[in-house]
Protein backbone atom coordinates (compact mmCIF):
# COMPACT_ATOMS: atom_id res chain seq x y z
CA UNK A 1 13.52 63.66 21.03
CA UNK A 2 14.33 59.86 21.07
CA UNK A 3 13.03 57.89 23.62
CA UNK A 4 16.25 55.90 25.54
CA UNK A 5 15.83 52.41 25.13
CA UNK A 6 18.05 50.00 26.85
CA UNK A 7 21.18 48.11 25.98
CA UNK A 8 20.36 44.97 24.79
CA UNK A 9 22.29 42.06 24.73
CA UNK A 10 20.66 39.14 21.96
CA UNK A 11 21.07 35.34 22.70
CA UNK A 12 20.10 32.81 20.06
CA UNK A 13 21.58 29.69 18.14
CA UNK A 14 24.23 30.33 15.90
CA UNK A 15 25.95 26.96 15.09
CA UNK A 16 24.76 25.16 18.44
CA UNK A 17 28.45 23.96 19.10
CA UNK A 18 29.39 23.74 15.77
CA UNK A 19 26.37 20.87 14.87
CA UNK A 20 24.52 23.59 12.28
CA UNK A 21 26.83 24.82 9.76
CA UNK A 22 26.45 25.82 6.22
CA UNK A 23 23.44 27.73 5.05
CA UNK A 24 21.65 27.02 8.56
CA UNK A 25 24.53 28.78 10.57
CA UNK A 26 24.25 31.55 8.01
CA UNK A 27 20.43 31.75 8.20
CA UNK A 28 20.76 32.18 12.47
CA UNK A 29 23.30 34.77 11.74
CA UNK A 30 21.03 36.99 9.40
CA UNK A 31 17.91 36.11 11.66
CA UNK A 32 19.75 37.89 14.38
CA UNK A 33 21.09 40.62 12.96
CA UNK A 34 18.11 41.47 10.93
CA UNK A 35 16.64 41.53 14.58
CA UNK A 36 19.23 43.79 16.07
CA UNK A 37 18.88 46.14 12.97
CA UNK A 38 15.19 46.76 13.17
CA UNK A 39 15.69 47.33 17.51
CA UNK A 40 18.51 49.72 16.71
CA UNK A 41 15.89 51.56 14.23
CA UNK A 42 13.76 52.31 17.39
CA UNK A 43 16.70 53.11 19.60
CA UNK A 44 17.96 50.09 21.03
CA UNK A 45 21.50 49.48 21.67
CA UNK A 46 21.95 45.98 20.78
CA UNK A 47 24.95 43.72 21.08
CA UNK A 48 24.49 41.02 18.97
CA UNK A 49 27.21 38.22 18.91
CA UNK A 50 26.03 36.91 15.37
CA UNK A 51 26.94 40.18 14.17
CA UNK A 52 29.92 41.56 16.56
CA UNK A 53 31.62 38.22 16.77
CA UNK A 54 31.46 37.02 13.46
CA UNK A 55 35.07 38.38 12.16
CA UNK A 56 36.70 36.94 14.94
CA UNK A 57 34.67 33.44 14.79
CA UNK A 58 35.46 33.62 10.35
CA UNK A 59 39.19 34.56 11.70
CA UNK A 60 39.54 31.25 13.73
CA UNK A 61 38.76 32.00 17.35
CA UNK A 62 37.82 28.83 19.34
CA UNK A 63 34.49 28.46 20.73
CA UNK A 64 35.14 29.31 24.45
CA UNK A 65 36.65 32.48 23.32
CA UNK A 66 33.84 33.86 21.40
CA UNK A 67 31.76 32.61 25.04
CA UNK A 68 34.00 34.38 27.35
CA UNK A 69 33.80 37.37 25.24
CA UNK A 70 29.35 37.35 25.25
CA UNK A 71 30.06 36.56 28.65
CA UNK A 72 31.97 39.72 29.13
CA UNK A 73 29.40 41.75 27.45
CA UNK A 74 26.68 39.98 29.35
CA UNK A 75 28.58 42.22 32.48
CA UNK A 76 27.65 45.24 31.06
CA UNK A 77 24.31 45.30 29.20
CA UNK A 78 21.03 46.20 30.25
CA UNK A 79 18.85 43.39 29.22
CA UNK A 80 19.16 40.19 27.43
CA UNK A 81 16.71 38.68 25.08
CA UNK A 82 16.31 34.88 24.02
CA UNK A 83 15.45 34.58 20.64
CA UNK A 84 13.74 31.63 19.13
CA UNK A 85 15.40 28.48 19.36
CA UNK A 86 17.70 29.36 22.47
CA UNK A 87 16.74 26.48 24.28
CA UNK A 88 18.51 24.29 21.96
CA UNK A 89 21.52 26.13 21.82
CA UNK A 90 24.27 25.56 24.75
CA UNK A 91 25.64 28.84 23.80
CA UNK A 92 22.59 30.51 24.76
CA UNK A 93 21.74 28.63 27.63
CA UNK A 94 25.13 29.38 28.91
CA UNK A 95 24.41 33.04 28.71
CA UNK A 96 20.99 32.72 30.17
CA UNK A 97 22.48 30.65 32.97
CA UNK A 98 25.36 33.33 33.41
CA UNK A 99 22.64 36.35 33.58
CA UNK A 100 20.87 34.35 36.39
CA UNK A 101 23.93 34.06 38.39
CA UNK A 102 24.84 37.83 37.97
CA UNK A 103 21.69 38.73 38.64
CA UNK A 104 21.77 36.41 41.84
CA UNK A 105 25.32 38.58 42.85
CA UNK A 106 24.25 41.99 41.94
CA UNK A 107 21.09 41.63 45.05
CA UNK A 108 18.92 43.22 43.00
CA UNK A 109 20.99 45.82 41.95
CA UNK A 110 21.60 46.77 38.16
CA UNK A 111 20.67 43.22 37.38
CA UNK A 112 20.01 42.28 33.73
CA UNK A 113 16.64 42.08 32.68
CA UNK A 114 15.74 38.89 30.90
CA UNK A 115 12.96 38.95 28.02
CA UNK A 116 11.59 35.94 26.17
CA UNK A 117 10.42 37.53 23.10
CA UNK A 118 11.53 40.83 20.88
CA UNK A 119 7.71 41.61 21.42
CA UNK A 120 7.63 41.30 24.89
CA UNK A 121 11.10 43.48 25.31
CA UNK A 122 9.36 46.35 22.59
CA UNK A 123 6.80 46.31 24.43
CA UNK A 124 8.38 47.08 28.31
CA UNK A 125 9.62 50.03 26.60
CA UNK A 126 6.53 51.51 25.38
């Protein structure tokens, strides 16, 4: 039997506000979901904007509405973990910020666990 692993919501550059585009927007984007895809392989649920918002970001969606929508998703995952270079994004710090303040409302209850590394979230599941 497969041992549950959490719902796991991935935050990491993608175009940093539109500054990185080109082949460095499309190298975040595999970085990422290469990540979720190996996490899913050990039974992970991962939502992974890179990968689940990308239609709607190639289809013309502004910026804020591709942020309301991780926001949304933020509400209902499990964990969230920062992937390299998140500290440079503002799309990413915005979601780290916004998992601080829901954690801050939900008093300890069902609040989102935050992980600094894929490593260090493998490894609380162990």
């Amino acid at each position: 039997m497969a041992l549950r692993r959490a719902w796991v919501f991935l935050s990491g550059p993608i175009s940093n506000g539109e500054t990185v585009t080109g082949r460095a927007r499309e190298e975040n984007i595999e970085r990422a979901t290469l990540i979720a895809e190996s996490l899913e392989e050990i039974g992970f649920r991962v939502y992974c904007p890179h990968r689940e918002l990308r239609p709607f970001a190639q289809a013309g969606k502004p910026y804020r509405w591709l942020m309301k929508e991780c926001l949304r998703a933020l509400t209902k995952v499990e964990a969230i973990c920062m992937l390299p270079g998140w500290k440079e994004s503002a799309g990413a710090r915005e979601e780290h910020w916004f998992v601080e303040l829901l954690n801050r409302s939900r008093r300890g209850v069902n609040t989102v666990r935050k992980y600094y590394s894929v490593e260090d979230l493998v490894r609380s599941y162990e």
